[in-house]
C-alpha atoms as a PDB file:
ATOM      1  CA  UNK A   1      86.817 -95.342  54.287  1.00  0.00           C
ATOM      2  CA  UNK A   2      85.477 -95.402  50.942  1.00  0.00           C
ATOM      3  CA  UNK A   3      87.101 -92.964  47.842  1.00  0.00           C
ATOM      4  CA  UNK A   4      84.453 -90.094  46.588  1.00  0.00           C
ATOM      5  CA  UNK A   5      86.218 -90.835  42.799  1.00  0.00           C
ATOM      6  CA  UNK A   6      85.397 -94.451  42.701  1.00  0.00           C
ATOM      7  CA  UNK A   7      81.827 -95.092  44.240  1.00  0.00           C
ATOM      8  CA  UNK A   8      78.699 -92.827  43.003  1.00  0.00           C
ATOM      9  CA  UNK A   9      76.651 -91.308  46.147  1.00  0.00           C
ATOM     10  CA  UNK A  10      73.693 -90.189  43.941  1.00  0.00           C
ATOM     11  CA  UNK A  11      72.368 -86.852  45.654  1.00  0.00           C
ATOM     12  CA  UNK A  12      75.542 -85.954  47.324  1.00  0.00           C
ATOM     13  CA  UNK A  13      77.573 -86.271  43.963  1.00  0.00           C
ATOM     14  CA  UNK A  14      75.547 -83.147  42.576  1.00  0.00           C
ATOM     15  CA  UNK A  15      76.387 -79.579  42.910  1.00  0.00           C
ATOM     16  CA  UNK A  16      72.953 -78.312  43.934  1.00  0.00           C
ATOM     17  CA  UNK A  17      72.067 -75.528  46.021  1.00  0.00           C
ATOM     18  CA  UNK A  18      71.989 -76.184  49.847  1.00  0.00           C
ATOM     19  CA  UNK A  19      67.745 -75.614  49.971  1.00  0.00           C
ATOM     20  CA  UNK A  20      67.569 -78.061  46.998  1.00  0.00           C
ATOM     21  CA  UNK A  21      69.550 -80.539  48.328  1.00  0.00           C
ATOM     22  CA  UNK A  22      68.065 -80.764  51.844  1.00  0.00           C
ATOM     23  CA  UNK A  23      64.964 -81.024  50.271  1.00  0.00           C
ATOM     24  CA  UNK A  24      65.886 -83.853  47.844  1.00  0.00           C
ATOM     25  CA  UNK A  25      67.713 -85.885  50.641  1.00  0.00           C
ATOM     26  CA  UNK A  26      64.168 -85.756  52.712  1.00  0.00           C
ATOM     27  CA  UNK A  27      61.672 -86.446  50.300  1.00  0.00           C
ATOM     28  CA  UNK A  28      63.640 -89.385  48.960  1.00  0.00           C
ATOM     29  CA  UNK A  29      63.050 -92.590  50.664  1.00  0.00           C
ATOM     30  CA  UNK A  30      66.123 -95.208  51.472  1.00  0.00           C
ATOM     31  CA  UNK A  31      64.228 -98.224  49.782  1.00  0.00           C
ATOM     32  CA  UNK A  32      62.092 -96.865  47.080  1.00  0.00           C
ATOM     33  CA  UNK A  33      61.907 -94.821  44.479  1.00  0.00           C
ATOM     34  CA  UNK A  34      58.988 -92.458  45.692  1.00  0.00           C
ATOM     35  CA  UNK A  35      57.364 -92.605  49.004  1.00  0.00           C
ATOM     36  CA  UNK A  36      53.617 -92.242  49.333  1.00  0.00           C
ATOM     37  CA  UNK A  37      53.744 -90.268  52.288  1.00  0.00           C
ATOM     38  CA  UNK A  38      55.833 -87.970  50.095  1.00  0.00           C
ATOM     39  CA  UNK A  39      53.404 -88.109  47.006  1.00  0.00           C
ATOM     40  CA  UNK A  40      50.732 -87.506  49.643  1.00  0.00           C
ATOM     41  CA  UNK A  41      52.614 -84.471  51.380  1.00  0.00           C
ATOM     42  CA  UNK A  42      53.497 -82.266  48.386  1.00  0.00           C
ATOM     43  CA  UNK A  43      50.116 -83.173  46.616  1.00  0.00           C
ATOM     44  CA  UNK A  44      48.325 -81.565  49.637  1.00  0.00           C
ATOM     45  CA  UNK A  45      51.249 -78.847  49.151  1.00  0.00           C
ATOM     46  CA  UNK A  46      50.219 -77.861  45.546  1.00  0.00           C
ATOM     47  CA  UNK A  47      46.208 -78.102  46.271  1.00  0.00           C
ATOM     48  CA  UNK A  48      46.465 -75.791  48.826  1.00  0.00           C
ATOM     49  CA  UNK A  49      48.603 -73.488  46.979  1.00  0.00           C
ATOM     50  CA  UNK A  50      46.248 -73.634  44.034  1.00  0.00           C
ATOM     51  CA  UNK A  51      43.115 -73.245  46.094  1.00  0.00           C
ATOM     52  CA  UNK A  52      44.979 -70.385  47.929  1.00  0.00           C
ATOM     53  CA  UNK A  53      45.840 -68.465  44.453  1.00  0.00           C
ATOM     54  CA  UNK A  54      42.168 -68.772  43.321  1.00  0.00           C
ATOM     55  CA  UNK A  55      40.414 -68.197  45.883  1.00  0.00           C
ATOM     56  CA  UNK A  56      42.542 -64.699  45.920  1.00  0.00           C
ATOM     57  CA  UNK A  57      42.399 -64.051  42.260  1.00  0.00           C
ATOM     58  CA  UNK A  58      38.404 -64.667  42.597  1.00  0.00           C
ATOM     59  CA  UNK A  59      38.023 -62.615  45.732  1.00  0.00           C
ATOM     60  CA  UNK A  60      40.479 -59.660  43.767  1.00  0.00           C
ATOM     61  CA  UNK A  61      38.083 -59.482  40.589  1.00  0.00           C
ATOM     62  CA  UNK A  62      34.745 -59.547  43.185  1.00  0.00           C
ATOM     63  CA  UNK A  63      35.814 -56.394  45.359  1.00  0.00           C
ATOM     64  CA  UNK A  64      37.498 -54.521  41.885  1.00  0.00           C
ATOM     65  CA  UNK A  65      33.417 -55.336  40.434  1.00  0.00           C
ATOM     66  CA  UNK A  66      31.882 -54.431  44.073  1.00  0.00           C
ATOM     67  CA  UNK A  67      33.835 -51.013  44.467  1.00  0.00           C
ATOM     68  CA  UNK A  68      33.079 -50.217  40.458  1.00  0.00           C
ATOM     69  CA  UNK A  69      29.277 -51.181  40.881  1.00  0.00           C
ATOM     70  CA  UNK A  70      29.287 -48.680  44.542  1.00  0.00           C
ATOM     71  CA  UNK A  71      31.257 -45.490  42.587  1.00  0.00           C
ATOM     72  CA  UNK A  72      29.135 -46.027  39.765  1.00  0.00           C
ATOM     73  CA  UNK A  73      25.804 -45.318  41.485  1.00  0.00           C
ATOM     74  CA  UNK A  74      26.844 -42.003  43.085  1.00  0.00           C
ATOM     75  CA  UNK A  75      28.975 -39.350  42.204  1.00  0.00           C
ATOM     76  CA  UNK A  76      32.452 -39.116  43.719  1.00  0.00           C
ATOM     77  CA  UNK A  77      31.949 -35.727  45.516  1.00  0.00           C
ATOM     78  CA  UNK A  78      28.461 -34.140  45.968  1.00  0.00           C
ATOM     79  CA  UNK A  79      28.486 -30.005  46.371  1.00  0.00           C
ATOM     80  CA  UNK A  80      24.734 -28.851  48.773  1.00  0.00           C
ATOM     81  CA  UNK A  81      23.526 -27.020  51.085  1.00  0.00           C
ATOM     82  CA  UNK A  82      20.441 -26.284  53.366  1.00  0.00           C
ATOM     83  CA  UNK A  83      18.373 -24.282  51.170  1.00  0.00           C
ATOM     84  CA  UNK A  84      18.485 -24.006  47.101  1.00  0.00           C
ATOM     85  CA  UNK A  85      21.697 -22.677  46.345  1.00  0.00           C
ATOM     86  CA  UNK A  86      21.074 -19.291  44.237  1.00  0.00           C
ATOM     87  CA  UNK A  87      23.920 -19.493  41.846  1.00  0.00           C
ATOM     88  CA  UNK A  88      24.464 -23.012  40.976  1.00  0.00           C
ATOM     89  CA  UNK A  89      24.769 -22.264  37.782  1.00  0.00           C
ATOM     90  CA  UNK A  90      28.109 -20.263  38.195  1.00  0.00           C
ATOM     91  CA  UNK A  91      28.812 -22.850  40.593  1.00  0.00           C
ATOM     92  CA  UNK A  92      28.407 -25.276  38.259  1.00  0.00           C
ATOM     93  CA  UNK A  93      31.047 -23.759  35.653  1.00  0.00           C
ATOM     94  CA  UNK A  94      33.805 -22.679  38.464  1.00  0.00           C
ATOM     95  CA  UNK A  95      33.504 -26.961  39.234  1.00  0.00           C
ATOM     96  CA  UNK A  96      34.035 -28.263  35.501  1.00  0.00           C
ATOM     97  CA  UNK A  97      36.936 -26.095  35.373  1.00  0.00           C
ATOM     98  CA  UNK A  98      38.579 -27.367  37.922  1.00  0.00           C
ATOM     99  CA  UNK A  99      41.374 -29.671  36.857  1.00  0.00           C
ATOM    100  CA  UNK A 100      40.680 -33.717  37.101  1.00  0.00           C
ATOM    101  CA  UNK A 101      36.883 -33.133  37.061  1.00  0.00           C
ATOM    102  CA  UNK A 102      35.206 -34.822  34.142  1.00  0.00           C
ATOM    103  CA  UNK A 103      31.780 -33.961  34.203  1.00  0.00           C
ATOM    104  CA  UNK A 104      28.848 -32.245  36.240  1.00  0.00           C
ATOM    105  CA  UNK A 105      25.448 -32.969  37.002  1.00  0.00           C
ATOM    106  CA  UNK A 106      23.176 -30.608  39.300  1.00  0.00           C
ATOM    107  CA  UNK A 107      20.047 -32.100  40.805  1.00  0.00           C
ATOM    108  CA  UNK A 108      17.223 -30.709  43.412  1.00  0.00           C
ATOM    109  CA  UNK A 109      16.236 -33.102  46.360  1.00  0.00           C
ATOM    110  CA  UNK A 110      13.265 -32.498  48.852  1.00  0.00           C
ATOM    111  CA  UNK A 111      10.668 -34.448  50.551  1.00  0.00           C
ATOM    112  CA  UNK A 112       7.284 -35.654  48.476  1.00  0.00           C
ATOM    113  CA  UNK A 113       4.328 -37.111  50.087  1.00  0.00           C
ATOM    114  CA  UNK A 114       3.003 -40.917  48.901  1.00  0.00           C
ATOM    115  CA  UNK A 115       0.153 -42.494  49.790  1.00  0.00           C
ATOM    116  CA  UNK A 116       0.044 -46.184  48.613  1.00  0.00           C
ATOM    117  CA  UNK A 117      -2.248 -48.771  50.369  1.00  0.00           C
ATOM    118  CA  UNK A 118      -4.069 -46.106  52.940  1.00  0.00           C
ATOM    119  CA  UNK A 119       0.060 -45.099  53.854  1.00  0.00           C
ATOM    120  CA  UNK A 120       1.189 -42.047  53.524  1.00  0.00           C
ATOM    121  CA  UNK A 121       4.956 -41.757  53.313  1.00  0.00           C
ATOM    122  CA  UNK A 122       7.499 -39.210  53.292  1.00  0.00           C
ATOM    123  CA  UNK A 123      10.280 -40.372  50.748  1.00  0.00           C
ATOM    124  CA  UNK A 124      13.201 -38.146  49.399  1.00  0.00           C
ATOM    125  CA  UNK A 125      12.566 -37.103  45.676  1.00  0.00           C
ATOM    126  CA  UNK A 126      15.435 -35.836  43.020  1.00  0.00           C
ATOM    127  CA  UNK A 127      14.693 -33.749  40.409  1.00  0.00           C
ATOM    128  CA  UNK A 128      17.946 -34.446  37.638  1.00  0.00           C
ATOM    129  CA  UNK A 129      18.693 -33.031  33.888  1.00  0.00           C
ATOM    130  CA  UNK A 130      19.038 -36.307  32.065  1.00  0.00           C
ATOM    131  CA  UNK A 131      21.877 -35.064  29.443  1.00  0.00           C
ATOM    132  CA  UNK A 132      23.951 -34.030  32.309  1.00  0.00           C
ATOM    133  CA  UNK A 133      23.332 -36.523  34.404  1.00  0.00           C
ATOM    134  CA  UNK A 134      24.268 -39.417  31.946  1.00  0.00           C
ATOM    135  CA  UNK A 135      27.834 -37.762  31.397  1.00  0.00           C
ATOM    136  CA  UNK A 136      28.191 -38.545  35.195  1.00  0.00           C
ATOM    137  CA  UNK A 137      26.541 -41.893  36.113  1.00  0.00           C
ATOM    138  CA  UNK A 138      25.686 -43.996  33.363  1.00  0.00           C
ATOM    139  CA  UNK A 139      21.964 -44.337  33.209  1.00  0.00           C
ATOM    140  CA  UNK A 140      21.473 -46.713  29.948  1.00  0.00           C
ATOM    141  CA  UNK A 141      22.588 -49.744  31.974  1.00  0.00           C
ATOM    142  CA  UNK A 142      19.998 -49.206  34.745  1.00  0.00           C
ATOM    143  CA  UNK A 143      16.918 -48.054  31.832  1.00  0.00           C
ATOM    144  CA  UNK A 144      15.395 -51.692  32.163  1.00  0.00           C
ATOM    145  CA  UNK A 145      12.945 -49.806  34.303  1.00  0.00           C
ATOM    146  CA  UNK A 146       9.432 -50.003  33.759  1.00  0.00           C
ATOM    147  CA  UNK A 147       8.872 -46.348  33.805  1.00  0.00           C
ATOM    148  CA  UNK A 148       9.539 -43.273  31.181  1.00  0.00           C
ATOM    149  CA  UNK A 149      12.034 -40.334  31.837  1.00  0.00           C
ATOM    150  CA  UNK A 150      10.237 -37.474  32.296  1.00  0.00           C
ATOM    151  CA  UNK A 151      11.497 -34.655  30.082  1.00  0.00           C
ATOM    152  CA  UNK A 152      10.746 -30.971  30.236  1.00  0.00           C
END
């Protein structure tokens, strides 16, 4: 039986924590330094791991641009009805002061008919107020259209 005071046991000697330890006495070979199965094992470890965080930190910043390009083409909450409503105006008013509401835009929508190539189509039109409408989607980054605004 050997004395702990006179002979060095390397690992054993140390006062690590019990998860550090186990792992040191396993990925330590008995005749070399480094093993290449080991340098092959937590190699594959860290790829992973890295591939894992970017792929997630790429996938985060794609939905956060997908969900701010989808709520900035409509408004958050849209106010109609059947017919033309009468007093959208007041309507308009009792909405912006309503707390958390930033802006206000009323529009009319209806059915136009297009003929194009001997087609006639029946596509929804909407009629918008350009001043008010900017204040709630922003219009200047979709004006590389080739047409003008039409203005009353």
């Amino acid at each position: 039986m050997e004395n702990c005071g006179e002979h060095s046991h390397g690992i054993r000697d140390l006062k690590l924590p019990f998860s550090l330890f186990l792992a040191l006495r396993y990925l330590k070979p008995k005749r070399t330094f480094l093993s290449i199965i080991t340098l092959i094992s937590v190699c594959g470890v860290m790829l992973g791991v890295t591939v894992l965080i970017l792929v997630i930190s790429v996938m985060t910043g794609f939905d956060r641009e997908l969900r701010q390009k989808v709520i900035d083409f409509d408004a958050h909450i849209l106010v109609s009805s059947e017919n033309v409503l009468p007093n959208w105006r007041d309507l308009t008013v009792k909405i912006r002061n309503t707390p958390g509401v930033v802006a206000t835009a009323p529009y009319v929508q209806g059915p136009v008919i297009v003929e194009f190539e001997n087609r006639r189509l029946a596509p929804m039109i909407r009629g918008i107020d350009i001043e008010e409408e900017e204040k709630v989607i922003p219009l200047s980054k979709f004006n590389n259209c080739k047409f003008k605004w039409a203005t009353n």
